[in-house]
Protein backbone atom coordinates (compact mmCIF):
# COMPACT_ATOMS: atom_id res chain seq x y z
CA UNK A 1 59.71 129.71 97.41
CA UNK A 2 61.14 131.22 100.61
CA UNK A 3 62.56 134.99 100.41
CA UNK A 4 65.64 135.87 98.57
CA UNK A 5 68.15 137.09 101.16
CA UNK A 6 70.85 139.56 100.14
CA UNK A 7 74.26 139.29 101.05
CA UNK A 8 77.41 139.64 99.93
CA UNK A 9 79.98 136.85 99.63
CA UNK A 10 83.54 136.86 102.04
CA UNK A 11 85.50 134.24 100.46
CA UNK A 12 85.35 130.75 99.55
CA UNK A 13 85.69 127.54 101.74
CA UNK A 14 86.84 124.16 100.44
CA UNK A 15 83.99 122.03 98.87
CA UNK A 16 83.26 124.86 96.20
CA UNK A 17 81.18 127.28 97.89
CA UNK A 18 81.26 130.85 98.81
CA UNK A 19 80.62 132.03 102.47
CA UNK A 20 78.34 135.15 103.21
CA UNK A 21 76.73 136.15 106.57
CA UNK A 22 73.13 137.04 106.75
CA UNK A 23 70.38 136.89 109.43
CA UNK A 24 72.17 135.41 112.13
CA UNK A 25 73.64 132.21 109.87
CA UNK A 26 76.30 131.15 108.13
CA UNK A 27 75.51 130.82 104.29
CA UNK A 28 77.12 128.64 101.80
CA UNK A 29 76.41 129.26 97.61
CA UNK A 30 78.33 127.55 95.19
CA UNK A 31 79.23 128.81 92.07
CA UNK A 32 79.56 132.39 93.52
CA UNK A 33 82.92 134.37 94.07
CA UNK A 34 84.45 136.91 96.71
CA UNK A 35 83.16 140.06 96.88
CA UNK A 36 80.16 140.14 95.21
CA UNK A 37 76.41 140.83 96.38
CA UNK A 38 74.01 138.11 95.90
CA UNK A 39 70.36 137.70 95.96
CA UNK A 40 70.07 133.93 97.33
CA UNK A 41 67.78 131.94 97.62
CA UNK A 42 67.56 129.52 100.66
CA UNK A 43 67.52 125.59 99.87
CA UNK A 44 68.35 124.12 102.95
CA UNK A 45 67.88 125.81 106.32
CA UNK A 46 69.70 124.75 110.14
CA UNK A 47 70.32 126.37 113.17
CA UNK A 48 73.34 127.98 111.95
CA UNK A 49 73.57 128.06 108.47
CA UNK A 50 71.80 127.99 105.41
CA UNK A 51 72.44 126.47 102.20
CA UNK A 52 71.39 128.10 99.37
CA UNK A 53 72.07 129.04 95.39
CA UNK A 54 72.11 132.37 93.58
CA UNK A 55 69.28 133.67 92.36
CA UNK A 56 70.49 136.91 90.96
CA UNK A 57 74.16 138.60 91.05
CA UNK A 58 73.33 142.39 91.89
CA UNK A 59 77.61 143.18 92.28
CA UNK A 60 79.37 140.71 90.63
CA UNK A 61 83.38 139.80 91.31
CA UNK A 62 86.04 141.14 89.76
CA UNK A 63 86.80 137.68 89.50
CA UNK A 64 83.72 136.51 87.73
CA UNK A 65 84.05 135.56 84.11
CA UNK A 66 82.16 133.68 81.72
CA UNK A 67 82.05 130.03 82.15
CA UNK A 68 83.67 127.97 79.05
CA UNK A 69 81.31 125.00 79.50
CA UNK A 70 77.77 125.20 78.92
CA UNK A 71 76.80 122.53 81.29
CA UNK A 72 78.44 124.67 84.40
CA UNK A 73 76.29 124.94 86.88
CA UNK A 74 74.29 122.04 86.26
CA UNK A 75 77.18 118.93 86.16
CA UNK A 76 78.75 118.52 89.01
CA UNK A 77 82.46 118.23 87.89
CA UNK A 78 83.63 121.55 87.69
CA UNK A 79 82.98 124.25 90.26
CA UNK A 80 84.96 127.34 89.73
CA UNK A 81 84.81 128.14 85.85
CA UNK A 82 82.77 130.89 86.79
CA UNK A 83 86.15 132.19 88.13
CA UNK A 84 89.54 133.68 86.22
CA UNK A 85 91.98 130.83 86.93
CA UNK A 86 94.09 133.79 88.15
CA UNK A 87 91.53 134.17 90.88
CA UNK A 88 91.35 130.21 91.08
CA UNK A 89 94.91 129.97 92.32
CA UNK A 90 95.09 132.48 94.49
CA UNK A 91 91.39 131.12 96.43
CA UNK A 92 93.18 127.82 96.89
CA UNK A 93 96.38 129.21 98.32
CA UNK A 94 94.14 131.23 100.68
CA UNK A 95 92.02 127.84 101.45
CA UNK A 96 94.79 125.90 102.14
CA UNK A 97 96.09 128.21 104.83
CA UNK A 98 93.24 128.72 106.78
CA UNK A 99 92.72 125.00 107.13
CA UNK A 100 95.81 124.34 108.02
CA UNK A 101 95.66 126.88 110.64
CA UNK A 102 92.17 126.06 112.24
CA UNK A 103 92.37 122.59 112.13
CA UNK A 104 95.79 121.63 112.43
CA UNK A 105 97.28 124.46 114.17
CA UNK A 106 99.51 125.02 111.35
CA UNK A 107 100.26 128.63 110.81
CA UNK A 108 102.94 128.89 107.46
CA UNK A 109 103.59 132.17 106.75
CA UNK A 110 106.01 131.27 104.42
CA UNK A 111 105.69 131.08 100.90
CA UNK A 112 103.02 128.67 98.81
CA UNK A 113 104.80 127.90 95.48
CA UNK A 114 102.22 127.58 93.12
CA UNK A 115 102.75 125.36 89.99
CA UNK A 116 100.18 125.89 87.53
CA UNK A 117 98.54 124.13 85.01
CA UNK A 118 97.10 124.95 81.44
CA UNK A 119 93.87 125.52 83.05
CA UNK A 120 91.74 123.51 80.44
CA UNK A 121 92.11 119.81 78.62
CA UNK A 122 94.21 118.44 81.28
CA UNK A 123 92.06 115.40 82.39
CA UNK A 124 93.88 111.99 81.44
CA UNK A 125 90.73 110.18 83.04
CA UNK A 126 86.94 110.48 83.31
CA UNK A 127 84.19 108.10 84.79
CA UNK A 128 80.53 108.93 82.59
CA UNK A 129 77.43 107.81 84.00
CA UNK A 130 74.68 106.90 81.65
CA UNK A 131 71.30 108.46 81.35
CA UNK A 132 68.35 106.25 79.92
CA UNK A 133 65.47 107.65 78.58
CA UNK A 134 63.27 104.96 77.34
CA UNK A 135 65.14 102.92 74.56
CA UNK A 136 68.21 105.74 74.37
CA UNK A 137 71.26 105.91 76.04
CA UNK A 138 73.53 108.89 76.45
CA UNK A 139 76.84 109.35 78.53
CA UNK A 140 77.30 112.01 80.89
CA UNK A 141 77.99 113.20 84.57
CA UNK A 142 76.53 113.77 87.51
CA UNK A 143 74.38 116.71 88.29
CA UNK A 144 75.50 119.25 90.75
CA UNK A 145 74.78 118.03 94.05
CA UNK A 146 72.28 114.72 92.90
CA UNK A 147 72.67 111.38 91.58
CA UNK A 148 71.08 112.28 88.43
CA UNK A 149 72.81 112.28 85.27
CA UNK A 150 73.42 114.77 82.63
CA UNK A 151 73.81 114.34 79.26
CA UNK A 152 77.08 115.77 78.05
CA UNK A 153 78.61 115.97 74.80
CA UNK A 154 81.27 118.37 75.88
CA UNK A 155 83.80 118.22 78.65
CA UNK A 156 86.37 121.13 77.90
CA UNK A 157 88.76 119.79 80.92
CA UNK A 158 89.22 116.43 79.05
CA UNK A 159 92.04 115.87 77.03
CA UNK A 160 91.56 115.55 73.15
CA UNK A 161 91.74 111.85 73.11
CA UNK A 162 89.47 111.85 75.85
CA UNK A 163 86.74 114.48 74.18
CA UNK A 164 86.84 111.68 70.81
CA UNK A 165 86.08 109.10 73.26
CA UNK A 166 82.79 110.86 74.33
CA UNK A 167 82.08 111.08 71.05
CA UNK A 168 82.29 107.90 69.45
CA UNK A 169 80.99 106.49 72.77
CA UNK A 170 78.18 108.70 72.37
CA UNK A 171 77.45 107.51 68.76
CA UNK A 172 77.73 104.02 69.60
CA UNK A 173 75.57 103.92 72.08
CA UNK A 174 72.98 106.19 70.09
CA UNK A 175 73.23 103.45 66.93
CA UNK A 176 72.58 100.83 69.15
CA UNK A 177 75.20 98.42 67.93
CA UNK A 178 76.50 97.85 71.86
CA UNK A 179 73.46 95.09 72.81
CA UNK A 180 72.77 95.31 76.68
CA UNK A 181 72.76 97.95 79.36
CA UNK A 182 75.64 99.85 79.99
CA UNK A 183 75.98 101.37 83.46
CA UNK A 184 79.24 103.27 83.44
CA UNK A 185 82.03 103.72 81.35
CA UNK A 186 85.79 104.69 82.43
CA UNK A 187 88.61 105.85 80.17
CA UNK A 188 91.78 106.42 81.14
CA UNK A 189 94.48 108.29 78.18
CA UNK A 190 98.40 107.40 77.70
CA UNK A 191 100.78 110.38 78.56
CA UNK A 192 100.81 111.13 74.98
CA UNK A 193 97.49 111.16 74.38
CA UNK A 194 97.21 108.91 71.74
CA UNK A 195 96.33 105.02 73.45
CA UNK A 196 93.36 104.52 75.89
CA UNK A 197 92.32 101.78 78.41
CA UNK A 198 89.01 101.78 78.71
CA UNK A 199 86.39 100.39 81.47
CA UNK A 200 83.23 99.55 80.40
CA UNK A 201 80.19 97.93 82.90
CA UNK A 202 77.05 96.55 81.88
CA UNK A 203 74.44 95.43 84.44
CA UNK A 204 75.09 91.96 82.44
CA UNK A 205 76.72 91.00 79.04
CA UNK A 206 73.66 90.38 76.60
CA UNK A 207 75.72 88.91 73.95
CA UNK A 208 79.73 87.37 74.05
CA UNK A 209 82.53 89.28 75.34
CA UNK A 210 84.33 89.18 72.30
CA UNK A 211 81.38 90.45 70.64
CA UNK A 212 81.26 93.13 72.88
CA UNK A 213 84.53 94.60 72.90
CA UNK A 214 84.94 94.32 68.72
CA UNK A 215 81.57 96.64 68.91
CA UNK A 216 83.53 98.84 71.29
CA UNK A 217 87.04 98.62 69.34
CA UNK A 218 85.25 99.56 66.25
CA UNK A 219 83.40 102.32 67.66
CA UNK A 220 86.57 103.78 69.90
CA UNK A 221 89.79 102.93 67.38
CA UNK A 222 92.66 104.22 70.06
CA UNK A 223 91.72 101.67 72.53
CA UNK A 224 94.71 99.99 73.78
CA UNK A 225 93.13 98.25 76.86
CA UNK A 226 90.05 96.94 77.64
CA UNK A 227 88.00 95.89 80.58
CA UNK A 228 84.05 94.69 80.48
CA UNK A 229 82.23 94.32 83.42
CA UNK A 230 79.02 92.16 83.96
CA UNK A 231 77.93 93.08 87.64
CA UNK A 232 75.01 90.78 87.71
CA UNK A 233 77.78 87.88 87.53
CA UNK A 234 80.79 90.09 88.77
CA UNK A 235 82.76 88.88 85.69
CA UNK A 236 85.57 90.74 84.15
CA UNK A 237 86.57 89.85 80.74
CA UNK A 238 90.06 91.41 79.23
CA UNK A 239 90.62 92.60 75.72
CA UNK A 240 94.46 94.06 75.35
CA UNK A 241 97.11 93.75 78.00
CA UNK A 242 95.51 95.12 80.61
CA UNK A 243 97.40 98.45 81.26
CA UNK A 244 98.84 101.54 79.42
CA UNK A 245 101.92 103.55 79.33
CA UNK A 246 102.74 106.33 81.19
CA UNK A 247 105.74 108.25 81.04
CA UNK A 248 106.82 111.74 83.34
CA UNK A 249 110.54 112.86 82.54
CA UNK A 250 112.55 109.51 81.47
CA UNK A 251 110.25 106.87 83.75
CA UNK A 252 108.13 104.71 82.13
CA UNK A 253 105.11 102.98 84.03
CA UNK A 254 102.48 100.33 83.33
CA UNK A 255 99.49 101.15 84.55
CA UNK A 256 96.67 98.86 85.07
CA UNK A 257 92.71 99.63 84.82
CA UNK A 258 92.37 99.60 88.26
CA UNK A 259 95.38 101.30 89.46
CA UNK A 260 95.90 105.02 90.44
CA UNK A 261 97.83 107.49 88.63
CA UNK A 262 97.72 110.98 88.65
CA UNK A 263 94.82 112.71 86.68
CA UNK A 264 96.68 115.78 85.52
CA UNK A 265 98.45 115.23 82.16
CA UNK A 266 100.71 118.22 82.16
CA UNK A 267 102.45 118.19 85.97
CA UNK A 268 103.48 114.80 87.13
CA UNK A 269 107.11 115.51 85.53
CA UNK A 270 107.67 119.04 87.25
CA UNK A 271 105.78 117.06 90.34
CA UNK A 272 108.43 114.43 90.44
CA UNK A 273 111.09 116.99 90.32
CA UNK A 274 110.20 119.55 93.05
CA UNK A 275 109.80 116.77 95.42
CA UNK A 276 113.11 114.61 94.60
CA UNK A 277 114.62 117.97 94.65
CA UNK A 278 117.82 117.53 97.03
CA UNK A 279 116.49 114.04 97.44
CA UNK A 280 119.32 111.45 98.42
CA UNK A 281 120.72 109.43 100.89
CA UNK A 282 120.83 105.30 102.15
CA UNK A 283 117.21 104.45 102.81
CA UNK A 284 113.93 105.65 101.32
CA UNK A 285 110.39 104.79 102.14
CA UNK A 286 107.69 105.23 99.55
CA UNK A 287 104.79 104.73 101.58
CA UNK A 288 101.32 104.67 99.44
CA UNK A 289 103.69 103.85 96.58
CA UNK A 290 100.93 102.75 93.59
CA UNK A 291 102.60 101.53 90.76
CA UNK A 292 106.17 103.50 91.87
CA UNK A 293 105.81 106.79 90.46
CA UNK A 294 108.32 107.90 93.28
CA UNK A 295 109.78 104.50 93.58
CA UNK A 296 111.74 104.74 90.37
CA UNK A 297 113.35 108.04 90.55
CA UNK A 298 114.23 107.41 94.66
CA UNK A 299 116.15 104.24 93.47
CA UNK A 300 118.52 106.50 91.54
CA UNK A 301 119.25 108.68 94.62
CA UNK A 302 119.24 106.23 97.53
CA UNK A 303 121.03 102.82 98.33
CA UNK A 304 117.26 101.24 99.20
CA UNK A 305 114.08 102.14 98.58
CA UNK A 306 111.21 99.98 99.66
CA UNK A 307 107.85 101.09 98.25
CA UNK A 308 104.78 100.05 100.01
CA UNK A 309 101.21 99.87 98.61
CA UNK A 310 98.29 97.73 99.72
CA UNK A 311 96.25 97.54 96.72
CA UNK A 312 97.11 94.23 94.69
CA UNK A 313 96.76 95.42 90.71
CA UNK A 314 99.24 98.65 92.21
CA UNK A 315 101.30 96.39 93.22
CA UNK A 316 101.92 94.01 90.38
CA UNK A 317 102.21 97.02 88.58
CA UNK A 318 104.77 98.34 90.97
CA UNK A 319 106.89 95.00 90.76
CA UNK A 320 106.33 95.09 86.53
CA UNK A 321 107.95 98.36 86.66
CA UNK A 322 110.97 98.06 88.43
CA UNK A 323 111.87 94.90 86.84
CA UNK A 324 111.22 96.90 83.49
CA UNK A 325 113.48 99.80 84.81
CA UNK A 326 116.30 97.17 86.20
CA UNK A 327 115.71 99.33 89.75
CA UNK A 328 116.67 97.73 92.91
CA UNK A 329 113.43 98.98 94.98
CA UNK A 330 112.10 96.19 97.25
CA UNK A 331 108.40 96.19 97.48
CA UNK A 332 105.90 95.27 99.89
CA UNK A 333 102.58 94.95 99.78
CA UNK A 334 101.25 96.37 103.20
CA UNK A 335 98.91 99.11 104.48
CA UNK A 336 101.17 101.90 105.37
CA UNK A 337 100.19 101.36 108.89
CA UNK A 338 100.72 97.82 109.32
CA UNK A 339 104.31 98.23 107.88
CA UNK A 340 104.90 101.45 110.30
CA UNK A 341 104.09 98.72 113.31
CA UNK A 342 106.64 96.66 112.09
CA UNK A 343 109.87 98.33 110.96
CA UNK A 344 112.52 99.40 112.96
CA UNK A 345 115.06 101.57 110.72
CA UNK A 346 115.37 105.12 110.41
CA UNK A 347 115.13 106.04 106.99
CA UNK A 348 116.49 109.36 105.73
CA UNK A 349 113.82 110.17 103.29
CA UNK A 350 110.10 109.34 103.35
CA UNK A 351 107.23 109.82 100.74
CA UNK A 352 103.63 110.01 101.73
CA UNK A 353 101.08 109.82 98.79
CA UNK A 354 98.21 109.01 101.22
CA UNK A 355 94.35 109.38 99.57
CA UNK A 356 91.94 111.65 100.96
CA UNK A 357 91.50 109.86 104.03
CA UNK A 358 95.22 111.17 105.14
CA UNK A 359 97.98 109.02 107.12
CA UNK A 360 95.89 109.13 110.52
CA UNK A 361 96.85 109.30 113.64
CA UNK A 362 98.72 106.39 114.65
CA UNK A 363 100.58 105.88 111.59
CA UNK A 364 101.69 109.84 111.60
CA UNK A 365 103.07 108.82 115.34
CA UNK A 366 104.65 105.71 114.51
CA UNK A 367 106.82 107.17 111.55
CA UNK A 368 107.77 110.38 114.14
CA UNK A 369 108.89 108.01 116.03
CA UNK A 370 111.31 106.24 113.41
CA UNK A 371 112.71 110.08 113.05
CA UNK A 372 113.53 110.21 109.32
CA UNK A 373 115.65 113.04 108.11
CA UNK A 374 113.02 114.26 105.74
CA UNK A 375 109.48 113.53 104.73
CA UNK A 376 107.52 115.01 102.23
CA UNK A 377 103.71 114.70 102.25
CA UNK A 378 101.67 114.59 98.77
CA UNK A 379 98.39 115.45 99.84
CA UNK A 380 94.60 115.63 98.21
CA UNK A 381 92.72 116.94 101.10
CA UNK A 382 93.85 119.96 103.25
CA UNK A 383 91.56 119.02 106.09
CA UNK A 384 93.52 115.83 106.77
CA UNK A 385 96.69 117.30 105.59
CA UNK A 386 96.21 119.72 108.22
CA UNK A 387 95.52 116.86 111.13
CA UNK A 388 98.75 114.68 109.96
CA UNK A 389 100.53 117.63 109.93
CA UNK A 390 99.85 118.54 113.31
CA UNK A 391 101.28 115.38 114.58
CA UNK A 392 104.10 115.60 112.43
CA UNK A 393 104.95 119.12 113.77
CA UNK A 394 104.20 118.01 116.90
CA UNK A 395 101.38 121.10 117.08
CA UNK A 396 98.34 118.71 118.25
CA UNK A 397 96.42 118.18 121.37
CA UNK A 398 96.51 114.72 121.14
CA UNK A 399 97.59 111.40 122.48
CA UNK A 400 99.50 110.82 119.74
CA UNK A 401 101.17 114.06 119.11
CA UNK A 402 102.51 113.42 122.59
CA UNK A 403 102.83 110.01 122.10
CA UNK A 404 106.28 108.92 124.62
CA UNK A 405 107.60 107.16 121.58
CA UNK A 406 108.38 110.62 119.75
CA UNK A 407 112.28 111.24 119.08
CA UNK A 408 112.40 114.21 116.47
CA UNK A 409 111.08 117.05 116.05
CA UNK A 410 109.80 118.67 112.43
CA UNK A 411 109.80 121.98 111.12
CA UNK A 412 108.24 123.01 107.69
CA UNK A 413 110.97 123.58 105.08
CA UNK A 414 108.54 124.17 101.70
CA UNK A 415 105.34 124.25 100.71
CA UNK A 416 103.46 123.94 97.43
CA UNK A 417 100.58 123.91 95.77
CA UNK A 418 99.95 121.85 92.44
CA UNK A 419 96.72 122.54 90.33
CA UNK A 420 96.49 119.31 89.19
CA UNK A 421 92.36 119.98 89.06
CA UNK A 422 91.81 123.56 87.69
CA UNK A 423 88.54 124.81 87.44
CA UNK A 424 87.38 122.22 90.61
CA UNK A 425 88.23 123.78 94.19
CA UNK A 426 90.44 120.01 94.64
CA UNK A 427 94.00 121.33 96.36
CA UNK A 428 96.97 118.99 95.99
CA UNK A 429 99.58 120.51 98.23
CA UNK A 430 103.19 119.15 98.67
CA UNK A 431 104.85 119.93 102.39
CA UNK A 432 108.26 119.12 102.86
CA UNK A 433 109.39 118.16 106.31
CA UNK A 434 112.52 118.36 107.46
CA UNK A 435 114.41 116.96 111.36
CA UNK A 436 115.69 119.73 113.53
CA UNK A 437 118.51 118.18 115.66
């Protein structure tokens, strides 16, 4: 083992880990906090940096409390539960400024409105790996930093429903009444908390589908919806209708195993508000729409809204809903991009849900261009937050940001941060846009 090197940490950088400075490198510790003095111990060494864990904490944080979890540290799900969620909120306001400022060029000195969320049992979905050991089976996650899996027969981020499903999955698996190899199991809770829809893949189906999934309904009796797998023969077999029921304020959505919908039980109803807020106008474009979780409350505000999603289950979805709701919103199923290339209108609202990949370059261009009165961006990543932003703003060195095509120019009129993923160091931040004239 290499010498422990002492140093103390500054502050922490997105991805989880604290930065210290120490012998002429960078150094970068997860599952340490600002301000206190580490004995580290090097893992990975480069010109510049070093990666490394703590070995002992000789100052601890005034931030530092006792993790609720005992697999912290060792799963990789949860990165900051070492930290006061006090402390958590206030790290990922920090974070998200300085990216925005070194990569984009985005320097807000206005206020961050934090919303906040109860800081534990707030996951409506979870993906468990499973860990063979000879003839046994177990469910669990991945370890911090590896592909190998850890056992885990606590989560305390999931939601009830969600901690019963470990369980019972946990005991069927141990009886060995499930025949064949399961791989991976997904479950996916109802905004009450009371139905699941449930994912389930084997590496192949050693006995019927219908045998399988009365094994599973038996074990797991809240299962609404479910989906088996067999990825030798990349066969999907249904049992159920094939989505659940999510509702945030008075919408109602079907959504389907495969479709996206936000994680966080508690916010997407104060979510949907603070952006609509002031929302309204003749034409609205819900770009990155999934299965209309924006769509449906624009349609009651503007003339049109067309909703745009590439992903086909989102988009039946998408279509199931509205009809459901008796909403007007036209829907298209398109990369956001491809339909930016082709539309002509200037819309006076826009919604940008993009995932962590971000809106890019051209796109970000192409919708300046169209000069909407306001746009406000839902984003998952502050690194590519901060590069759309900068084309947005009009802040970037780049072709596009000076792209001949540009006719309006943006100006940040709010920002906030939702903790839709407390105790990970995952920002979702909510910019609204608006067109100086």
């Amino acid at each position: 083992m290499e010498d422990l090197i002492q140093a103390r940490i500054e502050k922490l950088v997105y991805g989880g880990e604290g930065l210290a400075h120490a012998e002429g490198h960078a150094i970068f510790v997860p599952f340490s906090a600002p301000g206190e003095l580490l004995a580290i111990e090097p893992l990975e060494r480069r010109k510049k940096w070093i990666r490394g864990r703590p070995s002992r904490i000789l100052e601890p944080s005034s931030l530092r409390v006792p993790p609720s979890c005992p697999h912290f540290g060792s799963c990789g799900g949860c990165h900051y539960q070492h930290i006061s969620y006090a402390g958590q909120l206030q790290q990922k306001v920090d974070i998200l400024r300085e990216t925005l400022g070194r990569i984009g060029g985005v320097n807000w000195e206005g206020p961050i409105e934090i919303h906040e969320s109860p800081p534990f049992a707030y996951r409506n979905r979870a993906q468990w790996a499973v860990l063979r050991e000879g003839s046994n089976a177990q469910l669990g996650y991945h370890m911090a930093g590896s592909s190998a899996v850890l056992a885990a027969n606590v989560c305390p981020v999931l939601s009830p429903s969600l901690e019963r499903c470990l369980a019972e999955m946990q005991a069927l698996l141990a009886s060995g009444a499930l025949p064949g190899n399961v791989v991976e199991v997904e479950a996916f809770a109802d905004s009450a908390d009371t139905r699941l829809a449930l994912n389930v893949a084997f590496e192949s189906f050693a006995a019927p589908a219908e045998a399988l999934a009365a094994a599973i309904r038996a074990a797991v009796p809240n299962v609404e919806s479910l989906l088996l797998l067999d990825r030798r023969r990349r066969r999907f077999e249904l049992s159920g209708p094939g989505y659940i029921v999510q509702q945030a304020g008075e919408y109602r959505y079907r959504v389907g195993h495969l479709s996206f919908y936000q994680v966080n039980r508690f916010l997407p109803p104060d979510l949907l508000r603070t952006l609509l807020d002031g929302a309204q106008g003749g034409l609205a474009l819900d770009l990155f729409a999934g299965v209309g979780f924006f769509s449906l409350p624009l349609a009651a505000r503007f003339q049109r809204v067309i909703a745009v999603d590439s992903n086909l289950g989102a988009v039946r979805d998408l279509r199931a809903n509205v009809e459901a709701a008796g909403s007007g919103v036209v829907s298209r199923r398109s990369s956001a991009d491809s339909f930016l290339r082709g539309f002509r209108e200037t819309p006076d609202f826009v919604v940008l849900d993009p995932p962590r990949a971000g809106l890019g370059a051209e796109s970000a261009a192409r919708l300046v261009a169209l000069a909407p009165g306001q746009i406000a961006y839902l984003s998952c990543d502050p690194a590519t937050l901060a590069r759309d932003l900068a084309i947005l703003l009009g802040t970037a060195k780049s072709a596009a940001a000076s792209n001949p095509r540009r006719r309006a120019s943006y100006a940040i009129a709010a920002m906030h941060l939702f903790d839709l993923f407390p105790q990970t160091y995952h920002i979702e931040a909510l910019v609204r846009l608006r067109r100086e004239e």
